[in-house]
C-alpha atoms as a PDB file:
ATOM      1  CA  UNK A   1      35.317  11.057   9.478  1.00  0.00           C
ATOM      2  CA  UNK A   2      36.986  12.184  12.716  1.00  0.00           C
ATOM      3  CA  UNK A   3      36.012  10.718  15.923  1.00  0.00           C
ATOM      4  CA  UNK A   4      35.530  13.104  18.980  1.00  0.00           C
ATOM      5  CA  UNK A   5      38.151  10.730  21.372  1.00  0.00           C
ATOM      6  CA  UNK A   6      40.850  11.206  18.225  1.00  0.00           C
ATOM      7  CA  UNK A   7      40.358  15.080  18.504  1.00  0.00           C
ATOM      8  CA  UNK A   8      40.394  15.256  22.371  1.00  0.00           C
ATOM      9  CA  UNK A   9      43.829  13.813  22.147  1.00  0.00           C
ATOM     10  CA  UNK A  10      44.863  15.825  19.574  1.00  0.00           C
ATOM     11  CA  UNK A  11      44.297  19.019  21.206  1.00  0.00           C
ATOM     12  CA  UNK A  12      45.980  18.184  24.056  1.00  0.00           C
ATOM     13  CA  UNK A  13      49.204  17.362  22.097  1.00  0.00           C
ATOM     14  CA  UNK A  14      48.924  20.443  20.384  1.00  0.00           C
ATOM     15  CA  UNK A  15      48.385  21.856  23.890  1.00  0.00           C
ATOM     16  CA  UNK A  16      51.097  20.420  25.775  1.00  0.00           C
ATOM     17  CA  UNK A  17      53.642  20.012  22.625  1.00  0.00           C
ATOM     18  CA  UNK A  18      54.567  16.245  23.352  1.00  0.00           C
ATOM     19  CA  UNK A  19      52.908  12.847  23.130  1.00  0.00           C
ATOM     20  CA  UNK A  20      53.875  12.472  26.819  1.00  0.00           C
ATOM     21  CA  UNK A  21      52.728  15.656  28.570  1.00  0.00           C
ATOM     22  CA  UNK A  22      49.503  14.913  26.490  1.00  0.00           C
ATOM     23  CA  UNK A  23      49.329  11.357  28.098  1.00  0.00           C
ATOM     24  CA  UNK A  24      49.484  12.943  31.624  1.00  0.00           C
ATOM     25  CA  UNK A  25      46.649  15.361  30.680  1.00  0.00           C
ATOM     26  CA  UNK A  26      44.706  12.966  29.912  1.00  0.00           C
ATOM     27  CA  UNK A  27      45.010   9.984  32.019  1.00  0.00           C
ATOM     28  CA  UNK A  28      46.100   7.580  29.387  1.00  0.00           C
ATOM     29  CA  UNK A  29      49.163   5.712  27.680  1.00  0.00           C
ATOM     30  CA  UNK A  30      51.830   7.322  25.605  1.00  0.00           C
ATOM     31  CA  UNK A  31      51.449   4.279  23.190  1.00  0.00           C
ATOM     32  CA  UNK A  32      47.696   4.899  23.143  1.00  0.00           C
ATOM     33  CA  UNK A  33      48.107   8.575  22.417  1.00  0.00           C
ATOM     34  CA  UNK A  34      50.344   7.843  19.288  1.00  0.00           C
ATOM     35  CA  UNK A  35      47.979   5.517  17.949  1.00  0.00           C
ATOM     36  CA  UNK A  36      45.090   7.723  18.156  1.00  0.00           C
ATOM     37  CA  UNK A  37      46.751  10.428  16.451  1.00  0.00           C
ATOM     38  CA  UNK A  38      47.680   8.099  13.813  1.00  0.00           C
ATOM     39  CA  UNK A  39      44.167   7.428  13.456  1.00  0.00           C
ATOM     40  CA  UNK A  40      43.174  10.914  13.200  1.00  0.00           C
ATOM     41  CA  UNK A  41      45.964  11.501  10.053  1.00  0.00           C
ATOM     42  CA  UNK A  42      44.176   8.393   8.543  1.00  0.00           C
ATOM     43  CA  UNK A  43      40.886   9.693   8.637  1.00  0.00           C
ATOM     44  CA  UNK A  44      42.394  13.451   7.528  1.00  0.00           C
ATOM     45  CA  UNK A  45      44.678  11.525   4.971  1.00  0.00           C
ATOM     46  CA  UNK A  46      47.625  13.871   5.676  1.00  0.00           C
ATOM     47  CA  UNK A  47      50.030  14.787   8.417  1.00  0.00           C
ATOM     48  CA  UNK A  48      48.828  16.802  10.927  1.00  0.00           C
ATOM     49  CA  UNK A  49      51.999  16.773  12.998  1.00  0.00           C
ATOM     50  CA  UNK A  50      55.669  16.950  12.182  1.00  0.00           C
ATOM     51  CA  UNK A  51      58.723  16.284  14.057  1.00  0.00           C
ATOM     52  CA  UNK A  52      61.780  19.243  14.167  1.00  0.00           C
ATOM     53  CA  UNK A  53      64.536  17.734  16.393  1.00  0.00           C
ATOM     54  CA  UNK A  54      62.759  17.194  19.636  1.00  0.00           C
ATOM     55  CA  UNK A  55      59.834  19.783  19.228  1.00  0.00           C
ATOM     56  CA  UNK A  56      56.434  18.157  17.755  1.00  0.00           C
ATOM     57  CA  UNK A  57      54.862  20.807  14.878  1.00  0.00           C
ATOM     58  CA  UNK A  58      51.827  21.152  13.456  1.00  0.00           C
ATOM     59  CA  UNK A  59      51.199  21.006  10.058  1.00  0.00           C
ATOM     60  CA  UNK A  60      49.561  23.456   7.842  1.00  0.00           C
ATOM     61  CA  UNK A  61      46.389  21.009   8.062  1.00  0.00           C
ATOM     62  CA  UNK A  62      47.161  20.554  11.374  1.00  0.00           C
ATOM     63  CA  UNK A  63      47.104  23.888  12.310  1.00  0.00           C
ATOM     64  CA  UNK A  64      43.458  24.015  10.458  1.00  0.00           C
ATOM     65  CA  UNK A  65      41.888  21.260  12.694  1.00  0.00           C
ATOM     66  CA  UNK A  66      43.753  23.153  15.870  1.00  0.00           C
ATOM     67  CA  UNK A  67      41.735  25.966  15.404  1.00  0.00           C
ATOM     68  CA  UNK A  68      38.456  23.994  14.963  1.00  0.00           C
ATOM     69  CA  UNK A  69      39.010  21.546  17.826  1.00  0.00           C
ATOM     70  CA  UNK A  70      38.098  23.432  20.602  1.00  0.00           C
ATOM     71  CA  UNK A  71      35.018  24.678  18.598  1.00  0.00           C
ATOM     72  CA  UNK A  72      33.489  21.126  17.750  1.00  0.00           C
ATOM     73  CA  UNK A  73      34.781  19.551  20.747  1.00  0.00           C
ATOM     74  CA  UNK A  74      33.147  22.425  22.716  1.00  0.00           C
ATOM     75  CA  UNK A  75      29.683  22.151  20.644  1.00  0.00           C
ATOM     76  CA  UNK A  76      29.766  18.475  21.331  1.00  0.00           C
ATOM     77  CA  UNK A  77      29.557  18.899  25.158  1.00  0.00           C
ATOM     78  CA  UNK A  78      27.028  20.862  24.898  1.00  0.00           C
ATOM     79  CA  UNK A  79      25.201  18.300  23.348  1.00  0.00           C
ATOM     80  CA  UNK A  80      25.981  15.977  25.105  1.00  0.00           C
ATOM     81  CA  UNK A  81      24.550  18.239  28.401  1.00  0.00           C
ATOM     82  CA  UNK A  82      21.309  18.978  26.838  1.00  0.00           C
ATOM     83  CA  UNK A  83      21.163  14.817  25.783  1.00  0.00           C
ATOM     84  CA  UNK A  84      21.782  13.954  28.929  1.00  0.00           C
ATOM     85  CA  UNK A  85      19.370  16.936  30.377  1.00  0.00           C
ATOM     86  CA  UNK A  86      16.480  15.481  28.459  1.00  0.00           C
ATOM     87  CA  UNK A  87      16.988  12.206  28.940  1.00  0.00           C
ATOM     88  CA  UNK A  88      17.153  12.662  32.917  1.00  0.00           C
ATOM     89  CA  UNK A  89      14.073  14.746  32.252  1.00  0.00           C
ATOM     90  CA  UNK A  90      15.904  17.986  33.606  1.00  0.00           C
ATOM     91  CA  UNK A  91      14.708  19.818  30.485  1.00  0.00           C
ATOM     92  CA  UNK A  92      12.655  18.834  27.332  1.00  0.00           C
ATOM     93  CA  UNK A  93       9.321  19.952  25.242  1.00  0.00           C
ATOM     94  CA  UNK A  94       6.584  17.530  24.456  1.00  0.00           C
ATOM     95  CA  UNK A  95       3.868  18.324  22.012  1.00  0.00           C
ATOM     96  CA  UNK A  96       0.669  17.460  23.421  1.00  0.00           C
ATOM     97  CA  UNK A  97      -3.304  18.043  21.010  1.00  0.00           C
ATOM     98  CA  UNK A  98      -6.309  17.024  23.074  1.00  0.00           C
ATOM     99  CA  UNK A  99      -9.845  17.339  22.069  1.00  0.00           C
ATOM    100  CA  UNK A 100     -11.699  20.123  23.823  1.00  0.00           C
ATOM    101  CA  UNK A 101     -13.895  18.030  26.510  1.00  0.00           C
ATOM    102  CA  UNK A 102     -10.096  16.045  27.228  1.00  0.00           C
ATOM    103  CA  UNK A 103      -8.378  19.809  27.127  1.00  0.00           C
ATOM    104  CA  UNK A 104     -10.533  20.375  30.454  1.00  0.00           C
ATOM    105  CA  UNK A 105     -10.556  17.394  32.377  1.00  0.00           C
ATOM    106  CA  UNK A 106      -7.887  15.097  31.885  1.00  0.00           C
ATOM    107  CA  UNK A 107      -5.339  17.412  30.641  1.00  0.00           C
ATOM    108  CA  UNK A 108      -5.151  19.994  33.489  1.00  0.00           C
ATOM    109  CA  UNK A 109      -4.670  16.809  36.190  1.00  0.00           C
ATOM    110  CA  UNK A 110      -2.355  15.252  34.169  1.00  0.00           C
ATOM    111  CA  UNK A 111      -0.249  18.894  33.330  1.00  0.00           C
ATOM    112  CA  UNK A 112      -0.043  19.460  37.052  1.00  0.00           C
ATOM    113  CA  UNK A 113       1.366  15.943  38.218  1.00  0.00           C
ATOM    114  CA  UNK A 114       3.770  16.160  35.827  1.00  0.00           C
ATOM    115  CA  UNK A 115       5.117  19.729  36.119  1.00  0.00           C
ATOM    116  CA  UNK A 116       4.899  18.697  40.149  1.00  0.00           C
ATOM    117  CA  UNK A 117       7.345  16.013  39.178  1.00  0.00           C
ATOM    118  CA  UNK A 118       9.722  17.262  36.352  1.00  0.00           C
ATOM    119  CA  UNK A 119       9.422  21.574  36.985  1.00  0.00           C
ATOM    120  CA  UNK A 120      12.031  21.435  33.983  1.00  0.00           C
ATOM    121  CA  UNK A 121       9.727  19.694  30.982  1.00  0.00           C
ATOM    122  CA  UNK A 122       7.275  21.731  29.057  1.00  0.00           C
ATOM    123  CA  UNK A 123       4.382  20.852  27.450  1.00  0.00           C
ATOM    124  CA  UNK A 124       2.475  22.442  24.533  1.00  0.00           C
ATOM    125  CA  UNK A 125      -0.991  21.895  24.145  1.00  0.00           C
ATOM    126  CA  UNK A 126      -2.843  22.820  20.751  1.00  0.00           C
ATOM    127  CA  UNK A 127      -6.737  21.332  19.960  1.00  0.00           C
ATOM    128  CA  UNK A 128      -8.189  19.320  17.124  1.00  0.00           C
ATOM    129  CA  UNK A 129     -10.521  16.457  17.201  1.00  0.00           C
ATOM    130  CA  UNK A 130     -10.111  13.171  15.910  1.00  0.00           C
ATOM    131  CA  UNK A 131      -9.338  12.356  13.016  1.00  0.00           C
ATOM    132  CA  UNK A 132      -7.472  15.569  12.564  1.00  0.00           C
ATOM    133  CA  UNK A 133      -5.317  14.598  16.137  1.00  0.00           C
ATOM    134  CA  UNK A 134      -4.270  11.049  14.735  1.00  0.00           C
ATOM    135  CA  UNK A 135      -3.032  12.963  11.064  1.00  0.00           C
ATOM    136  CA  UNK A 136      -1.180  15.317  13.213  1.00  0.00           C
ATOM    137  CA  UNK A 137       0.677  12.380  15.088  1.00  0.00           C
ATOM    138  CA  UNK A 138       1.098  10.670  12.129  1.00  0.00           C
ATOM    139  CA  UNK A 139       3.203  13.145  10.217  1.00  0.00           C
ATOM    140  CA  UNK A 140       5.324  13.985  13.175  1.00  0.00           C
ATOM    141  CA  UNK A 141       3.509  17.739  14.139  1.00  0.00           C
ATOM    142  CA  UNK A 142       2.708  16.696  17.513  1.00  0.00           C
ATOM    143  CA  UNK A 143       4.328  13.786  20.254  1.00  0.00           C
ATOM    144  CA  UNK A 144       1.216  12.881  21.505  1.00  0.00           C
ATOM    145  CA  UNK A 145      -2.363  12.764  21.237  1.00  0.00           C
ATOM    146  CA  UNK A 146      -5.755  12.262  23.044  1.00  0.00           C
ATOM    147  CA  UNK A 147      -8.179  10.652  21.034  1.00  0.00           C
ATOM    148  CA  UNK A 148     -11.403   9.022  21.265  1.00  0.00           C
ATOM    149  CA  UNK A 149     -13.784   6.496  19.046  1.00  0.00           C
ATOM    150  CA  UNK A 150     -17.391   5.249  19.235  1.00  0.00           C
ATOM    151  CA  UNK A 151     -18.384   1.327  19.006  1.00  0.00           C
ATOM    152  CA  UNK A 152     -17.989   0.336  15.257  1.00  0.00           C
ATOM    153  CA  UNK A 153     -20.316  -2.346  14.067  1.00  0.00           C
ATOM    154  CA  UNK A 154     -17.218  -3.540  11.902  1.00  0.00           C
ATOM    155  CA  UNK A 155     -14.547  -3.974  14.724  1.00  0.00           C
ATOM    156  CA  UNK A 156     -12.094  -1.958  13.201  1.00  0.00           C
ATOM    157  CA  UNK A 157      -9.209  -0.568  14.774  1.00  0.00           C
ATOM    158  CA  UNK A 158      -7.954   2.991  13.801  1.00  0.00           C
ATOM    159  CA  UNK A 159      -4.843   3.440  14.970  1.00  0.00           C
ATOM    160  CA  UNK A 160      -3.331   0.784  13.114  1.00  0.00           C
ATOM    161  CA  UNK A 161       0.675   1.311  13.437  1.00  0.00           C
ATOM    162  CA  UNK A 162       0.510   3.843  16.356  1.00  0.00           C
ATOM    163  CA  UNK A 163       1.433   3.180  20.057  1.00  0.00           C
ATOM    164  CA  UNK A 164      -2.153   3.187  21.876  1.00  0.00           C
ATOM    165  CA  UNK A 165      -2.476   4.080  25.753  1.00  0.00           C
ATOM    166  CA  UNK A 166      -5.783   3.295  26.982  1.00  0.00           C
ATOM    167  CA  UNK A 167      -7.240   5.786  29.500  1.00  0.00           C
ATOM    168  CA  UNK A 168     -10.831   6.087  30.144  1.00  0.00           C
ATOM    169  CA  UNK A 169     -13.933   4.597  28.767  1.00  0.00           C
ATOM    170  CA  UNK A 170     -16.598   7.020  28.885  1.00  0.00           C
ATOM    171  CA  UNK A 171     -20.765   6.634  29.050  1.00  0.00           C
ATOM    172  CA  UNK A 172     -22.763   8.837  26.722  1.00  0.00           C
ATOM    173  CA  UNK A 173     -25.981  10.339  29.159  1.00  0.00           C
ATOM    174  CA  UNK A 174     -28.565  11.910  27.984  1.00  0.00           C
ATOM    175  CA  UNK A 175     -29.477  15.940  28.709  1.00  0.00           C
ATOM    176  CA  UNK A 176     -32.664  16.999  29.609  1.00  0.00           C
ATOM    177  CA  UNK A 177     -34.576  19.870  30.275  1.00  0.00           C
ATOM    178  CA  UNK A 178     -35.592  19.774  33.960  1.00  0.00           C
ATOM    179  CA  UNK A 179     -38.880  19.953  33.696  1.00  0.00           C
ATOM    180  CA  UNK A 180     -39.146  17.352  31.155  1.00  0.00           C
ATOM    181  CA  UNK A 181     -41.286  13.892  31.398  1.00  0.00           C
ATOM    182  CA  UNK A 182     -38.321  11.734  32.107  1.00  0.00           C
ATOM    183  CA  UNK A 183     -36.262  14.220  34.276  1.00  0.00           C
ATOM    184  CA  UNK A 184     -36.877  11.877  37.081  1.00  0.00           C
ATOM    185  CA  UNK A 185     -36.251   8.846  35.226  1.00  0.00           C
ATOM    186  CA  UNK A 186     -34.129   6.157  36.412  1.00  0.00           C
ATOM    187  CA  UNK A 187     -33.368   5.368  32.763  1.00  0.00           C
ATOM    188  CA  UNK A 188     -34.721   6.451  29.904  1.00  0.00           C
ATOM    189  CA  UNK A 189     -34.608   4.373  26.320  1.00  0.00           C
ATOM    190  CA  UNK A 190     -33.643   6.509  23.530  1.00  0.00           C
ATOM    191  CA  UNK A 191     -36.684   5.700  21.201  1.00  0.00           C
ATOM    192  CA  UNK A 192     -39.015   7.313  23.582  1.00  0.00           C
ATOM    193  CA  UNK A 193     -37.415  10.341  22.732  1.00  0.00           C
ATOM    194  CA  UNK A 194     -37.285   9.875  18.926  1.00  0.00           C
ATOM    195  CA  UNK A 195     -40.040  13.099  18.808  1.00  0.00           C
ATOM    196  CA  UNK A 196     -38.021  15.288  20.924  1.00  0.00           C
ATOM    197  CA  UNK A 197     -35.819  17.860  19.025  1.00  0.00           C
ATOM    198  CA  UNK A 198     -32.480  17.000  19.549  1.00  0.00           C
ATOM    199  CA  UNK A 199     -29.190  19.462  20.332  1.00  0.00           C
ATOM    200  CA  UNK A 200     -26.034  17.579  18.646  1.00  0.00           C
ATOM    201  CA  UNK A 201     -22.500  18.171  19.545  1.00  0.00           C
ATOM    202  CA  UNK A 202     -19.176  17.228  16.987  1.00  0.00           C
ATOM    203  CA  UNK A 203     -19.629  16.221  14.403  1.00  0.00           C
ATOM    204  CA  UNK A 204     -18.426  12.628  14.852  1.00  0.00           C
ATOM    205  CA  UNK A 205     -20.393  12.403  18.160  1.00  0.00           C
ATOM    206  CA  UNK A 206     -23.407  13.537  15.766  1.00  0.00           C
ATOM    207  CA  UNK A 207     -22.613  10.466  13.385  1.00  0.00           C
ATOM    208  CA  UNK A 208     -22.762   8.551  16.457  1.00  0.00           C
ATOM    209  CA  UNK A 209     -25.689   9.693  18.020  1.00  0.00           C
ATOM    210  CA  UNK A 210     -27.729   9.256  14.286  1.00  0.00           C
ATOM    211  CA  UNK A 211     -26.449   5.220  14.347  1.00  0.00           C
ATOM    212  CA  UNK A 212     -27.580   4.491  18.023  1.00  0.00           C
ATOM    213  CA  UNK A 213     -31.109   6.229  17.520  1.00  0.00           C
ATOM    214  CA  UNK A 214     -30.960   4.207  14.077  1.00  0.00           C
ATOM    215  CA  UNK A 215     -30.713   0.882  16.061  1.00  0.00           C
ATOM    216  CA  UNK A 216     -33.633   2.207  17.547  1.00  0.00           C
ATOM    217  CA  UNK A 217     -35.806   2.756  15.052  1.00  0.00           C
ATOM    218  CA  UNK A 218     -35.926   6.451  14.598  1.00  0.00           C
ATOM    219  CA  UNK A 219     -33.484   9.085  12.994  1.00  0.00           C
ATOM    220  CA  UNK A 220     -33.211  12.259  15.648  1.00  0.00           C
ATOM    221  CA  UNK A 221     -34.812  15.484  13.977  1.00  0.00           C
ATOM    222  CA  UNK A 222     -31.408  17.644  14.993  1.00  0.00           C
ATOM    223  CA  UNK A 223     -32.926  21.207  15.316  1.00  0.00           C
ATOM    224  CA  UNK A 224     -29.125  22.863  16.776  1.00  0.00           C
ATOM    225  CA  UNK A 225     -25.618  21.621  16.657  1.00  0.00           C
ATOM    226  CA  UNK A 226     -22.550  23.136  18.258  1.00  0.00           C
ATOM    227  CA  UNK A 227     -19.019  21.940  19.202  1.00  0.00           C
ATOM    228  CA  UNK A 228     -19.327  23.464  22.624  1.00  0.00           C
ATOM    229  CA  UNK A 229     -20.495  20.784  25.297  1.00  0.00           C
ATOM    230  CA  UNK A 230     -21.618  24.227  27.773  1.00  0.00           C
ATOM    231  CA  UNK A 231     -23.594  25.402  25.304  1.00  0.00           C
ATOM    232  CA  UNK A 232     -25.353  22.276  24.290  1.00  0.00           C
ATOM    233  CA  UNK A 233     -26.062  21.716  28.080  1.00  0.00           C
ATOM    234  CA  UNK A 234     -27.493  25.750  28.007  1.00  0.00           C
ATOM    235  CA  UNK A 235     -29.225  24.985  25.283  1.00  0.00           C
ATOM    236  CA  UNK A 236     -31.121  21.790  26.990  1.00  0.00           C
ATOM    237  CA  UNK A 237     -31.438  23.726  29.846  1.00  0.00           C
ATOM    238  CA  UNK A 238     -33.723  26.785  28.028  1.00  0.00           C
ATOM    239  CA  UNK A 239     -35.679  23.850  26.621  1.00  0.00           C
ATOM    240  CA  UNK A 240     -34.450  23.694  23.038  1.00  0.00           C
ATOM    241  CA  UNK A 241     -34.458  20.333  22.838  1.00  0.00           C
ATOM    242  CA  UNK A 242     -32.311  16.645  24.562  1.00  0.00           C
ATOM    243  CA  UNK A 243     -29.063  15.708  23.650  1.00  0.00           C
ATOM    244  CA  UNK A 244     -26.399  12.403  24.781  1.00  0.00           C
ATOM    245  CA  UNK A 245     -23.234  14.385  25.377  1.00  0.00           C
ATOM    246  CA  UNK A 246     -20.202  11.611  26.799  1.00  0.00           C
ATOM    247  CA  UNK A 247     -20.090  11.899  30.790  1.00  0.00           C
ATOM    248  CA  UNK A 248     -15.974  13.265  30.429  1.00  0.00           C
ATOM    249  CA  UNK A 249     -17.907  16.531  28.615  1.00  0.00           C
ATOM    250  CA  UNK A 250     -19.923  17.144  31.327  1.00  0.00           C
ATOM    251  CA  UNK A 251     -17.530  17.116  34.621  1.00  0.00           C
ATOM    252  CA  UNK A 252     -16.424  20.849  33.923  1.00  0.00           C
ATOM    253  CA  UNK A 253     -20.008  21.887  32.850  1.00  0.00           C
ATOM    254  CA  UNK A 254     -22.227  23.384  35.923  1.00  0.00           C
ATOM    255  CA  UNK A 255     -25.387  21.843  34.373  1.00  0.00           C
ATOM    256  CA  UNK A 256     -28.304  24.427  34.973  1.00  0.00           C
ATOM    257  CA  UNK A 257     -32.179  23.807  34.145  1.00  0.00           C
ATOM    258  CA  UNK A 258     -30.780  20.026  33.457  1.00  0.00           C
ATOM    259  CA  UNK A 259     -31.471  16.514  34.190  1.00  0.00           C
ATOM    260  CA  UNK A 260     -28.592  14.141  33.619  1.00  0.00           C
ATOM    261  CA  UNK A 261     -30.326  10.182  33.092  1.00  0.00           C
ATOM    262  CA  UNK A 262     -28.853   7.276  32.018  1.00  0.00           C
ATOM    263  CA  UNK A 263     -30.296   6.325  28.894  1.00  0.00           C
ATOM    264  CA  UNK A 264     -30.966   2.675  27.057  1.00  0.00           C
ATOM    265  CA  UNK A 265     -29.144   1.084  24.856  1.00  0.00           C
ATOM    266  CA  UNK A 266     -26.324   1.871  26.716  1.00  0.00           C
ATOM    267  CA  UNK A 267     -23.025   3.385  24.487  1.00  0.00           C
ATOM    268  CA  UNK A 268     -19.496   4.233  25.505  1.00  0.00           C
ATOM    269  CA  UNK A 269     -16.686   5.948  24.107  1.00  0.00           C
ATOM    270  CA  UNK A 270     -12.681   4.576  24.428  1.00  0.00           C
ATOM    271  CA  UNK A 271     -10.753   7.364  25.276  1.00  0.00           C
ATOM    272  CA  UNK A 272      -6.649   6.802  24.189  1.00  0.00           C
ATOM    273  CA  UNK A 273      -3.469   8.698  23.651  1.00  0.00           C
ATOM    274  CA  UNK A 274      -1.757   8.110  20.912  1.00  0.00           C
ATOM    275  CA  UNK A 275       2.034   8.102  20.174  1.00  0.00           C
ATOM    276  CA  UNK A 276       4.640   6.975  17.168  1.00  0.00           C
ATOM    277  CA  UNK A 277       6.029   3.399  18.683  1.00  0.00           C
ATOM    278  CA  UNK A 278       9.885   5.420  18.140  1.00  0.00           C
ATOM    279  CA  UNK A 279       8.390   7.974  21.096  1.00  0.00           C
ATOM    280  CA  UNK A 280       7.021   5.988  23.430  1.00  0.00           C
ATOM    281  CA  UNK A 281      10.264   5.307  24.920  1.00  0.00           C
ATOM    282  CA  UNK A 282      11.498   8.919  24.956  1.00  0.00           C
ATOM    283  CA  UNK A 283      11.632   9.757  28.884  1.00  0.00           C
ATOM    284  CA  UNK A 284       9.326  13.117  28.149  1.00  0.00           C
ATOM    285  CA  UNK A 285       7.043  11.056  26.075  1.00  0.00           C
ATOM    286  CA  UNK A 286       6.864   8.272  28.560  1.00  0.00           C
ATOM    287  CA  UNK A 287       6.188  10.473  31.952  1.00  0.00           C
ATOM    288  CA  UNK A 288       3.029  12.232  30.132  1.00  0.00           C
ATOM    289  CA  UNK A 289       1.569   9.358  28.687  1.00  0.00           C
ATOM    290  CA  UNK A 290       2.138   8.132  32.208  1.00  0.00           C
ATOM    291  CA  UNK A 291       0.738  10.944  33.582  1.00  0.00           C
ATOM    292  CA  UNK A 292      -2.036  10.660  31.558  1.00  0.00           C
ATOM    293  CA  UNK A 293      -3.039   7.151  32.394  1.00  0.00           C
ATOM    294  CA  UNK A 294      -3.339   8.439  36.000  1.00  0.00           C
ATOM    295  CA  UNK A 295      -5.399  10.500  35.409  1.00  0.00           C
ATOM    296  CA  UNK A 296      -7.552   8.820  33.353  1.00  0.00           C
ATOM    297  CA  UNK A 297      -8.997   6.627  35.808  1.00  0.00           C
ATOM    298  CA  UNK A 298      -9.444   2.470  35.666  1.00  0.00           C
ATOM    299  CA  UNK A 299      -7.830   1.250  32.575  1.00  0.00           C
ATOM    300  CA  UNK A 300     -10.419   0.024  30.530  1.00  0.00           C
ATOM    301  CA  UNK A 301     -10.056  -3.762  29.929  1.00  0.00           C
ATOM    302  CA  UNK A 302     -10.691  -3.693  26.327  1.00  0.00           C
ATOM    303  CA  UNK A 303     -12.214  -0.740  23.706  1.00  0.00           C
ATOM    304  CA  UNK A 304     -15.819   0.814  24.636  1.00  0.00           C
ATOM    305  CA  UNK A 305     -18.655  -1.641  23.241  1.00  0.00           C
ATOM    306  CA  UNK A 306     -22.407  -0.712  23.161  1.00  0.00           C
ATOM    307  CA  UNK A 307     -24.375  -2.802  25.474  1.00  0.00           C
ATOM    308  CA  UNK A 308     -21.214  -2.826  27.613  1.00  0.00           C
ATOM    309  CA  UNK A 309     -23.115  -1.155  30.898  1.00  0.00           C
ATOM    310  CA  UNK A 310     -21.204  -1.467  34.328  1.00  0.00           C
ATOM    311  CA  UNK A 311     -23.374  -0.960  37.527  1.00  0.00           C
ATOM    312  CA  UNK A 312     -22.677   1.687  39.377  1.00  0.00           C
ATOM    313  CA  UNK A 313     -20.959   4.333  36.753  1.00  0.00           C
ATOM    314  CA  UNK A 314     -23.529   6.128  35.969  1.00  0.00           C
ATOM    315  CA  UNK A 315     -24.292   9.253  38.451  1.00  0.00           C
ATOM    316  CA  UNK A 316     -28.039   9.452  39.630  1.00  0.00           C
ATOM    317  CA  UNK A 317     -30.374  12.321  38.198  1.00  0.00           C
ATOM    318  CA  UNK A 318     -29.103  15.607  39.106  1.00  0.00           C
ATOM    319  CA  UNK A 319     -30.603  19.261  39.283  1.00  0.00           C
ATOM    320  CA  UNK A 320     -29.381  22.611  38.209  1.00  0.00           C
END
């Protein structure tokens, strides 16, 4: 295999047509430049220079690697540039997915503090939920991911082999129509609506919302369901029906005809990004993730837990 240093010197003695000249060019020994272009016939296993009285010739092989020198050599400086571009984060592409409530509110912060910082990175941002975003990370489609997960009675954590950054942890509230009986609550427990109809949201927050009312006693008699937060809260808001959307979904939502109330048992959400441990310490990588955490708010100490209520985060009842 040739090395790069072997060919550097051997284009400049096929340059400058002596071992000696070369060494000038380049700084170095005349010993040292005889040994590296005895190197570079080892790893060629033939001649690639010849001797005719005073005058150094090149072979017919050596002639070859002459004219592909300045092509690989070139090539490898550019490499090298765009290495050491990405790695000073002077250029770069990082693969974001978010979830569409984390698309518009975390992400557009986060985007903008970075950009402010590196103008040369880019970022791509495509959207699928979880699971889907931790498969995609998984086989290599995207660098990082923004994920979420409810309390699991059986403790189990899904990112198992993944680098996990901790951002938010986020209270479910519940939606109701302003005129309702409990628009005015200061809390309201979840089995005192287990008649209302109910408005559900994705389909994982669905599964969630069906094993908290379960705790309660009651299964919720889900008359609409939709993936879009803004239209659940419309939806609410024309008196369809209550819903717990996660507090994140609602900072982006102008929430008309509402109420928002805390409700009882209390249930949060741990929102992460997730990388491969190999990218965590790519410089791109690292400054979004960091990025990221900023924006996220107070790390949480430890993954969401039901029953885990902290005074003061929950915003009073609020009108259309």
């Amino acid at each position: 295999m040739f090395e790069a240093r072997h060919l550097r010197v051997f284009r400049a003695v096929a340059t400058t047509g002596s071992f000696s000249a070369a060494a000038r060019e380049l700084g170095i020994t005349q010993p040292a430049v005889s040994q590296q272009i005895r190197a570079l016939e080892g790893a060629a296993h033939t001649p690639l220079l010849t001797r005719d009285g005073r005058t150094l010739r090149l072979t017919e092989a050596g002639e070859v690697l002459a004219r592909h020198a300045d092509g690989v050599l070139a090539a490898l400086g550019a490499a090298e540039a765009e290495v050491s571009a990405i790695a000073g984060l002077r250029a770069g592409q990082v693969r974001l997915v978010s979830f569409p409530s984390g698309s518009s509110t975390l992400v557009p912060a986060a985007l903008a503090a970075l950009r402010a910082r590196h103008p040369a990175l880019r970022v791509s941002l495509s959207e699928a939920e979880p699971p889907r975003s931790e498969e995609l990370v998984r086989a290599g489609a995207c660098d990082v991911a923004l994920a979420f997960r409810y309390p699991d009675a059986r403790g189990e954590e899904p990112w198992e082999g993944l680098e996990v950054r901790r951002l938010r942890s986020d209270l479910l509230v519940g939606v109701l129509p302003a005129g309702h009986r409990y628009a005015e609550a200061a809390r309201v427990p979840l089995r005192d609506l287990a008649d209302e109809p109910w408005i559900a949201g994705c389909p994982r927050c669905r599964e969630q919302l069906e094993r908290v009312c379960a705790g309660e006693g009651f299964t919720p008699r889900v008359d609409l369901a939709t993936d879009d937060y803004p239209a659940v809260v419309a939806l609410v808001g024309a008196g369809l029906g209550v819903a717990v959307l996660p507090e994140l979904a609602l900072e982006p939502v102008r929430p008309r005809g509402v109420r928002i109330v805390p409700v009882s048992p209390p249930t949060r959400r741990e929102i992460v990004a997730l990388t491969l441990p190999g990218l965590a310490g790519v410089p791109a990588v690292a400054a979004l993730l960091d990025a990221l955490a900023e924006c996220g708010g107070p790390v949480p100490e430890a993954p969401g837990l039901a029953g885990a209520e902290e005074p003061g985060s929950v915003p009073p009842s609020q009108g259309s």
